[in-house]
PDB file of N, CA and C in Angstrom:
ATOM      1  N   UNK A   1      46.250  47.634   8.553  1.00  0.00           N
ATOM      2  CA  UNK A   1      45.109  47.725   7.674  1.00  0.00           C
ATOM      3  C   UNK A   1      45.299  46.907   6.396  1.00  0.00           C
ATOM      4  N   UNK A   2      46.300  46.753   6.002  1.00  0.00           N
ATOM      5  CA  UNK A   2      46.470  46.378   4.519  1.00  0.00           C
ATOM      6  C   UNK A   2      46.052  45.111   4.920  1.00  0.00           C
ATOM      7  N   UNK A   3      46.379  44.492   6.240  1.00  0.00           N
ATOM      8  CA  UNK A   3      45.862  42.556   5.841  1.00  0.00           C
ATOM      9  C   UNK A   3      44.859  42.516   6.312  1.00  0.00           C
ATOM     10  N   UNK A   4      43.421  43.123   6.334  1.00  0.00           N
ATOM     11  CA  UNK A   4      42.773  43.536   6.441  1.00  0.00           C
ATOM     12  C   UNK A   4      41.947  43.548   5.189  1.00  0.00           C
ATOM     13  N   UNK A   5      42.041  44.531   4.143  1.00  0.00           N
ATOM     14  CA  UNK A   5      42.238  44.604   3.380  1.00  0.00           C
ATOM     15  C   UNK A   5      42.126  43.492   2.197  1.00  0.00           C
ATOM     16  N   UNK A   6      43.061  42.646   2.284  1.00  0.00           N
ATOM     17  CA  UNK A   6      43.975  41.578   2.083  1.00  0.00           C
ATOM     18  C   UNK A   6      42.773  39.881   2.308  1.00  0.00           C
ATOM     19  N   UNK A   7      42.249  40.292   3.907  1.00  0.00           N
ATOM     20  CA  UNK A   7      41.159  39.073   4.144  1.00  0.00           C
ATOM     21  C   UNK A   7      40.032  39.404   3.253  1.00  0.00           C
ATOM     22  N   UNK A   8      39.629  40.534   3.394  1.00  0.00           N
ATOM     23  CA  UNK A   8      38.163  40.883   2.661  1.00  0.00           C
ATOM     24  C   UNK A   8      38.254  41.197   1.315  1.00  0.00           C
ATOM     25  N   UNK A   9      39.491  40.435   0.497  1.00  0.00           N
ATOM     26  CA  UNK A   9      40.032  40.518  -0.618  1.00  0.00           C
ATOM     27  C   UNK A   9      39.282  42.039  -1.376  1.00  0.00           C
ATOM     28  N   UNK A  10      39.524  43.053  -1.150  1.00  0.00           N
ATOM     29  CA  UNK A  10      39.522  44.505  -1.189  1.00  0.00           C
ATOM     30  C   UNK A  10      41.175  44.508  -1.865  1.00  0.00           C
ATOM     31  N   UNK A  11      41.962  44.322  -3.201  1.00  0.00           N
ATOM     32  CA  UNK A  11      42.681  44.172  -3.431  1.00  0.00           C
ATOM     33  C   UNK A  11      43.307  45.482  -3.860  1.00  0.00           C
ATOM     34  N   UNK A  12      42.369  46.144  -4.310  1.00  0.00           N
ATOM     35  CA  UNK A  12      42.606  47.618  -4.655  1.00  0.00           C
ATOM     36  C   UNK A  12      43.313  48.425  -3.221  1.00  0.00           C
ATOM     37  N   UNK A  13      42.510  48.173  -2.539  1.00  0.00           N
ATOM     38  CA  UNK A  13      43.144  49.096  -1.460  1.00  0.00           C
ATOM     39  C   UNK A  13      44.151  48.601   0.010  1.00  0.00           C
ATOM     40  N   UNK A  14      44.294  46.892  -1.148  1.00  0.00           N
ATOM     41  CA  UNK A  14      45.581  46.373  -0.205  1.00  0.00           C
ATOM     42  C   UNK A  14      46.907  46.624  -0.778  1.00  0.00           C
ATOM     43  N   UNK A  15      46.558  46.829  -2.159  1.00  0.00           N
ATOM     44  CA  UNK A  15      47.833  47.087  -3.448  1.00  0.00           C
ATOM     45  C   UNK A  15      48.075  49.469  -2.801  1.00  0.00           C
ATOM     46  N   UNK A  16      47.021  49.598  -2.802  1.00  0.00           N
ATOM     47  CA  UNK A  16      47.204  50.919  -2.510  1.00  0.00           C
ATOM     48  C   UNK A  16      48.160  51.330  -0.897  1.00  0.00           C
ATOM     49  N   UNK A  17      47.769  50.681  -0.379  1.00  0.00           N
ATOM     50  CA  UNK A  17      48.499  50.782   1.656  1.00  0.00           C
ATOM     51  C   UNK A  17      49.490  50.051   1.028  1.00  0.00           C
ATOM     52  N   UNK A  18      50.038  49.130   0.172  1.00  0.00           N
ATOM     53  CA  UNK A  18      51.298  48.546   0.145  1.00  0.00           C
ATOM     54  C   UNK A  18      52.047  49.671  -0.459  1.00  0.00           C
ATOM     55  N   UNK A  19      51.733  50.295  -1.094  1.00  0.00           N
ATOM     56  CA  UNK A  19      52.556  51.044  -2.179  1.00  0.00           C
ATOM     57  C   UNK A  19      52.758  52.038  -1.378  1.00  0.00           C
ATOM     58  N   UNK A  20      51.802  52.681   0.008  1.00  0.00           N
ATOM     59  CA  UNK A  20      52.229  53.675   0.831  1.00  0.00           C
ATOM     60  C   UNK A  20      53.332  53.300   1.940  1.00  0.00           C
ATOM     61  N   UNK A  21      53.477  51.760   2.454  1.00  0.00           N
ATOM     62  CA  UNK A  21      54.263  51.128   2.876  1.00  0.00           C
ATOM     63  C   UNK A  21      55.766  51.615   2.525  1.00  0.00           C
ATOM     64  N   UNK A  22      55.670  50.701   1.310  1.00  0.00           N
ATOM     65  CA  UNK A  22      56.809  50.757   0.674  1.00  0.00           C
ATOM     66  C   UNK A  22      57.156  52.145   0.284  1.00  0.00           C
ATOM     67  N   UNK A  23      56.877  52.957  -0.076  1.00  0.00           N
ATOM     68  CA  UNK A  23      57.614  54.694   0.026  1.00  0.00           C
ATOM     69  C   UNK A  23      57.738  55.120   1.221  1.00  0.00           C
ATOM     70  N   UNK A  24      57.320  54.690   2.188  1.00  0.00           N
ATOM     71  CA  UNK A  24      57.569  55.236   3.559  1.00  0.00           C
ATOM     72  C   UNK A  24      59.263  54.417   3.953  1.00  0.00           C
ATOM     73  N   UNK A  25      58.773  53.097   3.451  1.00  0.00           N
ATOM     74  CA  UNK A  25      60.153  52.102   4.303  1.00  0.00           C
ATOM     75  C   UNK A  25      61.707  52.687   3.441  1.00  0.00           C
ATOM     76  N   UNK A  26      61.485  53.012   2.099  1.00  0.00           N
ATOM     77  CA  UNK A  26      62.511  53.237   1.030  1.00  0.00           C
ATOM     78  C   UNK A  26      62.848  54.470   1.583  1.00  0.00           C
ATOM     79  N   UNK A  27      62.070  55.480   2.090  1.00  0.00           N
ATOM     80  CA  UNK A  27      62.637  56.916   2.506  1.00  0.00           C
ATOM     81  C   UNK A  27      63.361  56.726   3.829  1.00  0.00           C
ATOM     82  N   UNK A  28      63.054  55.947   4.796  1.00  0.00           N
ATOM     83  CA  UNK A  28      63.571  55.644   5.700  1.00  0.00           C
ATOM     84  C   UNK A  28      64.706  54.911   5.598  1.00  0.00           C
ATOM     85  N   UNK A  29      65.021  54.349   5.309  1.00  0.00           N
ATOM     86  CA  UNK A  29      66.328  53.467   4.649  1.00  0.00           C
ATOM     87  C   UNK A  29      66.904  54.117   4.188  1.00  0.00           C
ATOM     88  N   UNK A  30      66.518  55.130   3.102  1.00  0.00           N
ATOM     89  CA  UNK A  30      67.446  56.025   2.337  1.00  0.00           C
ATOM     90  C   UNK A  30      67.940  57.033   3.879  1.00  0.00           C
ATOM     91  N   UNK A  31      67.054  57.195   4.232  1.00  0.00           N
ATOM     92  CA  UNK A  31      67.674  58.717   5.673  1.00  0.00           C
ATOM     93  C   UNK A  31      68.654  58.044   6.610  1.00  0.00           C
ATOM     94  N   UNK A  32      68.534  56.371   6.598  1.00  0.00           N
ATOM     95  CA  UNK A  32      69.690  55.968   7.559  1.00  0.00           C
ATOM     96  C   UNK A  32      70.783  55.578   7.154  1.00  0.00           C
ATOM     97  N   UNK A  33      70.951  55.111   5.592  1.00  0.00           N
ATOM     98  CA  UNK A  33      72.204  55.384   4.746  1.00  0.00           C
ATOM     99  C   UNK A  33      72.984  56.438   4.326  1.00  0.00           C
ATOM    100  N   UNK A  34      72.247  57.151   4.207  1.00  0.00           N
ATOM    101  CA  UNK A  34      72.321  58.826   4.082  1.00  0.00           C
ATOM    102  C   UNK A  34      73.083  59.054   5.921  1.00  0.00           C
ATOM    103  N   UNK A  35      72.913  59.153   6.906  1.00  0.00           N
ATOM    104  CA  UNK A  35      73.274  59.122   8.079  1.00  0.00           C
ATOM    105  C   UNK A  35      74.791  58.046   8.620  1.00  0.00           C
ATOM    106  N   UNK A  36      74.549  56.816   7.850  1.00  0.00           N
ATOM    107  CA  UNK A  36      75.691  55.882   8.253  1.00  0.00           C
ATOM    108  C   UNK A  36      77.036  56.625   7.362  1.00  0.00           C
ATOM    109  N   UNK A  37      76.326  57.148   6.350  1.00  0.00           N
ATOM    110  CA  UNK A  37      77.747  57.321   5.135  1.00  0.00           C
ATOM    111  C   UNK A  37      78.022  58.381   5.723  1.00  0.00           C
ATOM    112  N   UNK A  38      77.790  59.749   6.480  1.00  0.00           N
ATOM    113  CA  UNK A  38      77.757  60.456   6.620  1.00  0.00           C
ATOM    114  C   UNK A  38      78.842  60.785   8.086  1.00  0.00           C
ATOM    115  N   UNK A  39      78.419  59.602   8.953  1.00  0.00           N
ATOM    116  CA  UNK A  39      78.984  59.281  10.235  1.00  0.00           C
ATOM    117  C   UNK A  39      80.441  58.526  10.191  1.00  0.00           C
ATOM    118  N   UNK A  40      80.352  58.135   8.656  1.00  0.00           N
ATOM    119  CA  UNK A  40      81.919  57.354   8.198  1.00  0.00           C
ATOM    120  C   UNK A  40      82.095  57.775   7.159  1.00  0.00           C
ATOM    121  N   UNK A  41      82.752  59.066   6.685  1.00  0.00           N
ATOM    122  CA  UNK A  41      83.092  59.224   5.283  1.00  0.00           C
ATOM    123  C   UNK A  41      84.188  58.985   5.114  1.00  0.00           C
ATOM    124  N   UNK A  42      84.889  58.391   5.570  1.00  0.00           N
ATOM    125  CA  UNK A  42      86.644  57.690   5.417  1.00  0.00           C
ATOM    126  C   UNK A  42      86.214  56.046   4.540  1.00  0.00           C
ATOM    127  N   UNK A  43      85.326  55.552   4.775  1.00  0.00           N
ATOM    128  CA  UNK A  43      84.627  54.312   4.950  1.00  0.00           C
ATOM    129  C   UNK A  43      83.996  54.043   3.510  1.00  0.00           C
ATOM    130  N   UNK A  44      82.963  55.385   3.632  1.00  0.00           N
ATOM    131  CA  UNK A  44      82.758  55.232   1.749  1.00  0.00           C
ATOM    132  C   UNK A  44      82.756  56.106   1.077  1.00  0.00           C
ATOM    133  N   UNK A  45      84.215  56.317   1.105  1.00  0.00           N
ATOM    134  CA  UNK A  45      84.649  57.955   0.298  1.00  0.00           C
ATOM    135  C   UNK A  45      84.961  57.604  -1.285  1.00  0.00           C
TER     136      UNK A  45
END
């Protein structure tokens, strides 16, 4: 949706789906670092 958005220069609500993007991708990243450190704590103790 956002490039979408993005064509029909609707900028408000391409800046809005980005910003939901990006907190979705940062929590996810955080849960698989959170998981790697977790699976090696010798590694980054």
């Amino acid at each position: 949706m956002e490039a979408v958005f993005m064509i029909q220069m609707d900028y408000k609500k391409d800046i809005a789906i980005y910003d939901e993007i990006e907190e979705q991708v940062l929590e996810m990243s955080d849960a698989i670092t959170y998981a790697i450190v977790k699976q090696f704590p010798g590694v980054f103790g």
